[in-house]
Every structure is written in C-alpha cells, then in structure tokens.
Protein backbone atom coordinates (compact mmCIF):
# COMPACT_ATOMS: atom_id res chain seq x y z
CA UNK A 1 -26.18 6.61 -0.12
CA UNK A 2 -28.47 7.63 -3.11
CA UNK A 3 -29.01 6.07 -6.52
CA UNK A 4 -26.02 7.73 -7.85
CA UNK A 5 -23.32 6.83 -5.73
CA UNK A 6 -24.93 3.00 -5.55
CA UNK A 7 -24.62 2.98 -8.65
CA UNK A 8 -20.83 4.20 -9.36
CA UNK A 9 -20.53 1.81 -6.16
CA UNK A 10 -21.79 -1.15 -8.24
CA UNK A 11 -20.00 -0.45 -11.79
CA UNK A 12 -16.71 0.24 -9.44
CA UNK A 13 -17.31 -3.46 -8.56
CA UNK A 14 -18.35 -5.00 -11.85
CA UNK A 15 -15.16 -3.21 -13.87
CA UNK A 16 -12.87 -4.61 -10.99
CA UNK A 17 -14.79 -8.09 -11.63
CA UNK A 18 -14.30 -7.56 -15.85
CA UNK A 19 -10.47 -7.08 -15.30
CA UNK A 20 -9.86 -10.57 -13.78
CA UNK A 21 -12.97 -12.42 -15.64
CA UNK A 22 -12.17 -14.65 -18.22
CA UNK A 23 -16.06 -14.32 -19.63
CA UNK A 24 -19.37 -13.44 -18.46
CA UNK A 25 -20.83 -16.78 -16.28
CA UNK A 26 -17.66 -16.27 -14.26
CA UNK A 27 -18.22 -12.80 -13.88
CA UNK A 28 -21.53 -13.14 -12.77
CA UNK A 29 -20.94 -15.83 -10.03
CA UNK A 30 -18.21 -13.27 -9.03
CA UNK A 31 -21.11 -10.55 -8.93
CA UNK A 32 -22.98 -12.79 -6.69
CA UNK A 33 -20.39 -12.77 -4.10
CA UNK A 34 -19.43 -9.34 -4.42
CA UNK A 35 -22.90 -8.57 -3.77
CA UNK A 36 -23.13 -11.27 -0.81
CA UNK A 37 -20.48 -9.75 0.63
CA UNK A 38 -20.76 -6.03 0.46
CA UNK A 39 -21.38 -3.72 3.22
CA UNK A 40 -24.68 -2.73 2.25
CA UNK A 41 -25.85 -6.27 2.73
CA UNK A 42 -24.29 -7.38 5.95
CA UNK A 43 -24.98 -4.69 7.90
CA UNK A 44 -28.39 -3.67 8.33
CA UNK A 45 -28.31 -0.05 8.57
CA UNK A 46 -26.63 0.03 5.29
CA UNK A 47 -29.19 -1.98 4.03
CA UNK A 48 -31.40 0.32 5.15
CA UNK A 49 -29.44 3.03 3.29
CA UNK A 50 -29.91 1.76 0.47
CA UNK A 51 -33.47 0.71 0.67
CA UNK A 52 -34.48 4.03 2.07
CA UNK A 53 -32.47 6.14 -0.47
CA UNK A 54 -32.36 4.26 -3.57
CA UNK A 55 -34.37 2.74 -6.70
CA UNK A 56 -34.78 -0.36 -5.60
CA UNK A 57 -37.47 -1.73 -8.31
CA UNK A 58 -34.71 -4.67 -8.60
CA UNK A 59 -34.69 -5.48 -5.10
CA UNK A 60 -37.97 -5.68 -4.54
CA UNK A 61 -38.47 -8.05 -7.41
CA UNK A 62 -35.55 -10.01 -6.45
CA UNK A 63 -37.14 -10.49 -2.62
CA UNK A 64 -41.01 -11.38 -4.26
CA UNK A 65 -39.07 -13.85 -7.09
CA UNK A 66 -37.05 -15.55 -3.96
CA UNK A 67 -40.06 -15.19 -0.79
CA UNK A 68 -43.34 -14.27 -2.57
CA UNK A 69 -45.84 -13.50 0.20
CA UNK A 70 -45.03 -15.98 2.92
CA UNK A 71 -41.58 -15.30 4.18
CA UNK A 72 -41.71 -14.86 7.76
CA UNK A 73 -38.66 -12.90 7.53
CA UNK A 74 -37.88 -9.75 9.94
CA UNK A 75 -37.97 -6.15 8.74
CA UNK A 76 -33.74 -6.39 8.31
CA UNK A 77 -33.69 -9.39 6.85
CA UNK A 78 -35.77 -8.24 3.98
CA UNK A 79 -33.97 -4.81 3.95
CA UNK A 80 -30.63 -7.06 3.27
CA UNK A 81 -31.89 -9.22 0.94
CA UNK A 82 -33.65 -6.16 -1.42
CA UNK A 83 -30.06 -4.36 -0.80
CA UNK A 84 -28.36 -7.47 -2.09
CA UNK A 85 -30.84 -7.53 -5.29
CA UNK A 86 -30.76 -4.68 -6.09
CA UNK A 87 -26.77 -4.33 -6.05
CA UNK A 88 -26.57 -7.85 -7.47
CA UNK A 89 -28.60 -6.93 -10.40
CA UNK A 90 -26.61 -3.39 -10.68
CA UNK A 91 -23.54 -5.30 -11.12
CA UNK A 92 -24.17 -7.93 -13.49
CA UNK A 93 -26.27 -5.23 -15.80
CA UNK A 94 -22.68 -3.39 -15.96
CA UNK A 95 -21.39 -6.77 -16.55
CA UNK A 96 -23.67 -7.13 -19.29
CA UNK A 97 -22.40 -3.81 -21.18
CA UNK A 98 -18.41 -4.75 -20.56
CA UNK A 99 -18.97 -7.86 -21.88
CA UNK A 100 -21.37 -6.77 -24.70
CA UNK A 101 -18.55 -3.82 -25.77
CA UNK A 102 -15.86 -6.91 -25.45
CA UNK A 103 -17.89 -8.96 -28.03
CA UNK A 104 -18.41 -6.25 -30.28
CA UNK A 105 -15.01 -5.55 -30.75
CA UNK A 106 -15.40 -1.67 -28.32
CA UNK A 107 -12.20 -0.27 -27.90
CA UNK A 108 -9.67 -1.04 -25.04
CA UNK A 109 -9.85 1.39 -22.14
CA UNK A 110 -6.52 2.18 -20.70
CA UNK A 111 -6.04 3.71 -17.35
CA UNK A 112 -2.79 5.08 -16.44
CA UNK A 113 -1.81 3.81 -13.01
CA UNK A 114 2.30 4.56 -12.65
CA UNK A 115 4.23 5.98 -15.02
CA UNK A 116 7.95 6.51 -14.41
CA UNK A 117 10.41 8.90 -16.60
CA UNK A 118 14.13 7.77 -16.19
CA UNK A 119 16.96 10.32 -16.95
CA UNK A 120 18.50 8.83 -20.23
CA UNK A 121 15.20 9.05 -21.19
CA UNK A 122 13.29 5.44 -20.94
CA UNK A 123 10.13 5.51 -19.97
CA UNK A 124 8.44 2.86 -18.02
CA UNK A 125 4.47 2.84 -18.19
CA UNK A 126 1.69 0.64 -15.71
CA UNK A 127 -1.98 0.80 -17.18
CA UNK A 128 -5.09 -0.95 -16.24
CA UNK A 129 -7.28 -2.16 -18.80
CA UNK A 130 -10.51 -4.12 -19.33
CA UNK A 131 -8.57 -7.04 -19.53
CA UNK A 132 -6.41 -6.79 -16.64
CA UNK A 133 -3.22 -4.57 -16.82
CA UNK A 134 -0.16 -4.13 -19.14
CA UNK A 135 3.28 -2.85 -18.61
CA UNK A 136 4.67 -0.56 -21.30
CA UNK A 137 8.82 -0.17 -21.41
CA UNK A 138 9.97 1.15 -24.90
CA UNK A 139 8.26 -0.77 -27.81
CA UNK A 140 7.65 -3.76 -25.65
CA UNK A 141 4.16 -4.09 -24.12
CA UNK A 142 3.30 -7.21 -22.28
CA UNK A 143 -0.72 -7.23 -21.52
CA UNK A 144 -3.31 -9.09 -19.95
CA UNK A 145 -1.55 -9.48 -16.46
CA UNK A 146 -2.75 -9.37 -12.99
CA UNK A 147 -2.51 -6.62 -10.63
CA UNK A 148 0.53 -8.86 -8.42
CA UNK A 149 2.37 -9.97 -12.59
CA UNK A 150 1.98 -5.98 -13.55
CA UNK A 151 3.63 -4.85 -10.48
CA UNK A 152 6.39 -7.58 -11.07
CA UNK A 153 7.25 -6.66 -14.94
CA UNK A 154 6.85 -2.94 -13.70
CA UNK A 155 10.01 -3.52 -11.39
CA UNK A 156 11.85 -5.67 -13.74
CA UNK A 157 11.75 -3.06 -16.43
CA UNK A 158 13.02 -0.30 -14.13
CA UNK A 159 15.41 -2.22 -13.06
CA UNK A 160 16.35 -3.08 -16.65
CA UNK A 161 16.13 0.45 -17.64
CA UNK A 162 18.59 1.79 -14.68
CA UNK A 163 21.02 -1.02 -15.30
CA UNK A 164 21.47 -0.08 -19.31
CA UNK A 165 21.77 3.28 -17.71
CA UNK A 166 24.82 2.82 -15.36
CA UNK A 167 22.50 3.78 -12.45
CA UNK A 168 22.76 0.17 -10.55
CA UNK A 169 25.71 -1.75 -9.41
CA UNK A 170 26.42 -5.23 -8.55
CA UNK A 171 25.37 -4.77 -5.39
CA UNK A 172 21.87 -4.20 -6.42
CA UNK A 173 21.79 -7.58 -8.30
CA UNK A 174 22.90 -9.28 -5.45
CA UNK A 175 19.87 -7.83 -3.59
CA UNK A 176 17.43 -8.73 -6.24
CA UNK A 177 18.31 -12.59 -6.66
C-alpha cells in the first residue's frame, strides 16, 4: 500500500458511494461505514500498511481530535483508528468534489459497462454514471437506476430487440413469465 493506491482505493469507494447517494449527508454516513468496515481498518497489519506507507496527516489528527493524550489504547488500536481517519477523510474529500461538480452543473460521466450489437442492427447499451446507471436501446434511455433495475431493463430490451427480430419463439416467453 502507498499513498497512491490508498488513494485510488478511497475515490474507488466514494464514486461507488456517489452512484447510489441521493446527496452528500447520506454519502458521508455511507463513507463512515465504508471506512469502518474496510480491510485496512479491521485488520491490523493492514492498518499498519497504511500507517507505515502512507500520508497519514489526516489520521493522525483524526486519533488526537477523538483521544488527545490520554488514550490508553494499544499500538494496533491506534494504527486502526489513524487507518480509519485517514481513509474516512479520503473518502468524504472525494465526496466533496462529486458532489461539488453535481451542484455546479459538471458534466455526466458515462462508463460503458455492456454493450450488445444485435444482427438487424439494434443496439442495446449498459452505462454507469454518477447517478447510478442507464440503459440505452434505440432512442429510449431510461437513467438513474440501480445496478439490480439496470441489469433488469438491460434484459428486457434484448429480449425486446430479438423478439422484433424473429430470433425468439413462444417458447422463450413462456420461460420468461
């Protein structure tokens, strides 16, 4: 672990969190349990990863803010709770900017996940987004789903698309339902 790769680890985590948040106090309490619940936390030689390896200016502050002095605490306890600061505060500062961009009006990212091509030509497109992830089948674009409503509207449009094609038979419709 270095400073690098903790912190690709902790905007990985705060643009999963963006998808699904509906606005930034959720996505922060989200951060918090992210963070709480992250590797590098539990389990102290992670901890001691990241403490060893990384900036961890945050951490430390985070620890004095919570324990000042007199904390009694063991040497992987405090390695824990710096690694949770630190990745805490990593997350919710990308939080900050994805919500920021949001408010400002920043343009839509769009990430293509599946894409399939159809032989009489449809074309039926997944993407993720900062707002969770559309579906994309001819001129109609539904948006703003989850990962589980994408994945449904995904198969419903292929299976629209090969029925106008001939492809499917009743068989398959029997399956379905």
């Amino acid at each position: 672990m270095n400073d690098y790769e903790l912190t690709k680890y902790c905007d990985d985590i705060a643009e999963e969190i963006a998808r699904d948040a509906s606005d930034i106090e959720e996505a922060t309490d989200w951060a918090h349990e992210s963070a709480d619940g992250s590797a590098y936390v539990i389990y102290y030689a992670k901890a001691h990863a990241v403490c060893q390896n990384c900036n961890i200016d945050q951490g430390e502050d985070f620890f004095y803010e919570c324990y000042g002095g007199e904390h009694g605490k063991s040497y992987d306890d405090i390695a824990a709770i710096m690694a949770y600061g630190e990745i805490n505060a990593r997350i919710c500062a990308r939080l900050r900017e994805i919500f920021e961009e949001r408010r400002r009006g920043g343009g839509v990212m769009l990430r293509l996940i599946m894409k399939t091509d159809l032989a009489d030509g449809a074309i039926v497109e997944m993407f993720s987004t900062n707002c969770g992830y559309a579906v994309r089948y001819g001129l109609q674009v539904d948006s703003n789903l989850t990962i589980c409503e994408a994945k449904a509207q995904y198969d419903n449009c292929i299976g629209h698309a090969l029925g106008c094609s001939g492809l499917l038979d009743d068989d398959y419709e029997e399956e379905v339902a």
